[in-house]
Protein backbone atom coordinates (compact mmCIF):
# COMPACT_ATOMS: atom_id res chain seq x y z
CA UNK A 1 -10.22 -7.33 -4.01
CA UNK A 2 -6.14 -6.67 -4.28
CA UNK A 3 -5.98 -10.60 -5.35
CA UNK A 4 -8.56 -9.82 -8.10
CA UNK A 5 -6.81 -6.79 -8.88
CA UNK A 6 -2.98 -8.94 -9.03
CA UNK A 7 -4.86 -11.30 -11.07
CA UNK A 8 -5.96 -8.79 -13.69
CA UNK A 9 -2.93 -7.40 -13.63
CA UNK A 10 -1.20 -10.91 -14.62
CA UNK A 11 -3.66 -11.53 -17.12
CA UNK A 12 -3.11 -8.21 -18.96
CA UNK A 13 0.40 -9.36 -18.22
CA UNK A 14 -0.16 -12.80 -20.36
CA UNK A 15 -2.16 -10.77 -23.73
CA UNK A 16 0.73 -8.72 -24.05
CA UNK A 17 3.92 -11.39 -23.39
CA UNK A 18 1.62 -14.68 -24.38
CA UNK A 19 1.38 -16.12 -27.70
CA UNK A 20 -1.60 -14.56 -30.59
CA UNK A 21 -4.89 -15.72 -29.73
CA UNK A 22 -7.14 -17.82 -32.65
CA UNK A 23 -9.59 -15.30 -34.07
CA UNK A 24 -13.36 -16.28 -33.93
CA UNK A 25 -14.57 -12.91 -36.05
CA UNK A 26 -17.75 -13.45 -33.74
CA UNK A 27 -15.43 -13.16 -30.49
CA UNK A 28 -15.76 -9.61 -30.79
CA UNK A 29 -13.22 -9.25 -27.62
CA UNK A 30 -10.72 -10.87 -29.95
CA UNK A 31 -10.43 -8.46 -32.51
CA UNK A 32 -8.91 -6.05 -30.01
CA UNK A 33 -5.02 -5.06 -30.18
CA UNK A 34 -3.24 -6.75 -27.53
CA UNK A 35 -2.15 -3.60 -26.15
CA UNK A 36 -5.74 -2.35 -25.58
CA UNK A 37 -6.53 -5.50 -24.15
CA UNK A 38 -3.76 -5.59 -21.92
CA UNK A 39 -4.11 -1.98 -20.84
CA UNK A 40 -7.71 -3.02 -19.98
CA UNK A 41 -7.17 -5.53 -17.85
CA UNK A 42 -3.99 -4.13 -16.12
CA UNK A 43 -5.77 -0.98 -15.07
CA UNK A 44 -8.61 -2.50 -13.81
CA UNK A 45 -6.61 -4.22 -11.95
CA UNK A 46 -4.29 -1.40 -10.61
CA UNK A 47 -7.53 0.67 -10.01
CA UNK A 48 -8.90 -1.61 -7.63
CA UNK A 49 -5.91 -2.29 -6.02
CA UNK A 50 -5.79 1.38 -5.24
CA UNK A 51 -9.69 1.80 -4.36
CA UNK A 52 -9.29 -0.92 -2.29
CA UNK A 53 -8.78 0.10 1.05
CA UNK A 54 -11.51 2.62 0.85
CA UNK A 55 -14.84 1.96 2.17
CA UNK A 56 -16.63 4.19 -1.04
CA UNK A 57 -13.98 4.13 -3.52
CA UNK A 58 -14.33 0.08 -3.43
CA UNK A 59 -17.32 -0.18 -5.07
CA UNK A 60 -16.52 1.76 -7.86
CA UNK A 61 -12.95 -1.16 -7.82
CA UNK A 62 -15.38 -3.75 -7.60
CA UNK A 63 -17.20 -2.37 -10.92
CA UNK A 64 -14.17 -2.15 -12.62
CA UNK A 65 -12.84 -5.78 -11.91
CA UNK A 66 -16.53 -6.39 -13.69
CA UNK A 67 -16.10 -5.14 -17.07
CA UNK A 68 -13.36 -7.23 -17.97
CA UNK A 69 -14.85 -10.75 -17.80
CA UNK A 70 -18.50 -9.14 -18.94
CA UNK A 71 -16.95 -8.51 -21.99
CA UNK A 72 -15.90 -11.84 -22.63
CA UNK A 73 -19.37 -13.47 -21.17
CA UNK A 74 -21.14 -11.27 -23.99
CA UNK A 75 -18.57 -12.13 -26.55
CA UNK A 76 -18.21 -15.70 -26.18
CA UNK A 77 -22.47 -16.00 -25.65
CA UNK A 78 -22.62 -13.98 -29.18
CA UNK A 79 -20.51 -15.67 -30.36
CA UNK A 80 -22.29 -19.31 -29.58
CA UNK A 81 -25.42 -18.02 -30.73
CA UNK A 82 -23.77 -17.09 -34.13
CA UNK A 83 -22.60 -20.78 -34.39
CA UNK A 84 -26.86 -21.73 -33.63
CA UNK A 85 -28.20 -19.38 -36.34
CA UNK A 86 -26.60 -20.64 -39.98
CA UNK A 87 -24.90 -18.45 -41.92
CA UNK A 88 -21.62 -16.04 -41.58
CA UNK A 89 -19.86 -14.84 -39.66
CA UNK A 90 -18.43 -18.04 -37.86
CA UNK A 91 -19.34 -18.40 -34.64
CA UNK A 92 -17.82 -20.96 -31.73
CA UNK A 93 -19.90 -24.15 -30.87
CA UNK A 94 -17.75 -23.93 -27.22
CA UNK A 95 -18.98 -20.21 -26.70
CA UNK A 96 -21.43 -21.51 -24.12
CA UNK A 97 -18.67 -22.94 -22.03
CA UNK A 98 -16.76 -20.42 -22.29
CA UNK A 99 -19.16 -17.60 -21.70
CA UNK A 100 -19.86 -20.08 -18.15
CA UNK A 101 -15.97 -19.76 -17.49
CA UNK A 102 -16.39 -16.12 -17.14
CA UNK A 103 -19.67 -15.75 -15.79
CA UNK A 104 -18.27 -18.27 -13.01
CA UNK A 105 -15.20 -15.13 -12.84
CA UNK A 106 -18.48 -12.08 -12.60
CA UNK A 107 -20.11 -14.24 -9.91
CA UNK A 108 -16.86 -14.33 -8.14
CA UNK A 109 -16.32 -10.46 -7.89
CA UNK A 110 -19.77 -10.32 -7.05
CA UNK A 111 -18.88 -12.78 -4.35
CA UNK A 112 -16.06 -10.53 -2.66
CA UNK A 113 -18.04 -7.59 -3.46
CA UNK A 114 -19.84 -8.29 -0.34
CA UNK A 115 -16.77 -8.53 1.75
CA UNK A 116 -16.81 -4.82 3.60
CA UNK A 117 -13.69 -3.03 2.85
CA UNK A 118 -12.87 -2.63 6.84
CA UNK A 119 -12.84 -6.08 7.85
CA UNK A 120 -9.94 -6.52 9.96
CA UNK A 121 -10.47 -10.22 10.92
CA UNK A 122 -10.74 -12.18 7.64
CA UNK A 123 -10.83 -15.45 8.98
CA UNK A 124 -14.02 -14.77 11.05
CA UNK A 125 -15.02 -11.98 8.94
CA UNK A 126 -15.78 -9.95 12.23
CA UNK A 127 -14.32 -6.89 12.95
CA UNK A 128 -11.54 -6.83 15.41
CA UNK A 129 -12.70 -3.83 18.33
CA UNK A 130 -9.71 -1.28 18.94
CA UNK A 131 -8.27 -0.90 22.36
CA UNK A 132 -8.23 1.72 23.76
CA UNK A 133 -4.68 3.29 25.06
CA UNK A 134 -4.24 4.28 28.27
C-alpha cells in the first residue's frame, strides 16, 4: 500500500510538471485543471501512506488509492462508447484499451487490498511470532 501510495504521489507529480494532455471532450477526467488532478492523486496517495500501518484505517487507504484509476476506467469506457454511438461529442476508438489499462491498476489495489496490514514477514506472508523477553 505505501508503493501505491509513492506511485500516486509521482503521478500527481507528472499532471502538474508533465506536458498538457490531448483533450477527448468525452474523457471527462480530462477536462479537469491540472492542479485538481494532481491534488487528487497526490493525496490519495499521501492518505494511504499514512493509513497504512493501521489495521482499520487501511481500508479506508485502500478505497482511496481506488477512486483515482475508477475515474479514468469510467471516463475512458464513456468515452469509447461515445466513439460506437454516431454523433457528437467525439469520443476515443482506444477508450477500451485504455479503460483495460486502468481496470488492470483497480484490480491491482484490489490485489494488495488483501494483504493484512500486520504482516511482518512479506516474503512468506506469515506473521513472524514475538519473543518473548526474559
Amino acid at each position: 500500500m505505501i508503493l501505491a501510495g509513492c506511485l500516486w504521489i509521482l503521478i500527481g507529480l507528472r499532471s502538474l510538471t508533465g506536458p498538457e494532455q490531448m483533450m477527448t471532450p468525452s474523457v471527462f477526467h480530462q477536462t479537469f485543471p491540472a492542479e485538481l488532478t494532481a491534488a487528487l492523486w497526490i493525496v490519495t496517495g499521501i492518505a494511504a501512506i499514512v493509513l497504512s500501518p493501521f489495521k482499520h484505517a487501511s481500508e479506508l487507504g485502500l478505497f482511496l488509492l481506488v477512486i483515482q484509476p475508477g475515474l479514468r476506467v469510467a471516463s475512458f469506457g464513456w468515452a469509447w462508447l461515445a466513439d460506437l454511438i454516431p454523433g457528437p461529442p467525439p469520443g476515443d476508438p482506444l477508450g477500451w484499451y485504455s479503460a483495460c489499462v486502468w481496470l488492470g491498476v483497480v484490480a491491482w489495489v484490489g490485489h494488495i487490498s488483501r494483504i493484512p496490514a500486520d504482516v511482518r514477514a512479506p516474503l512468506t506472508g506469515r506473521r513472524t511470532r514475538r519473543r518473548r523477553v526474559r
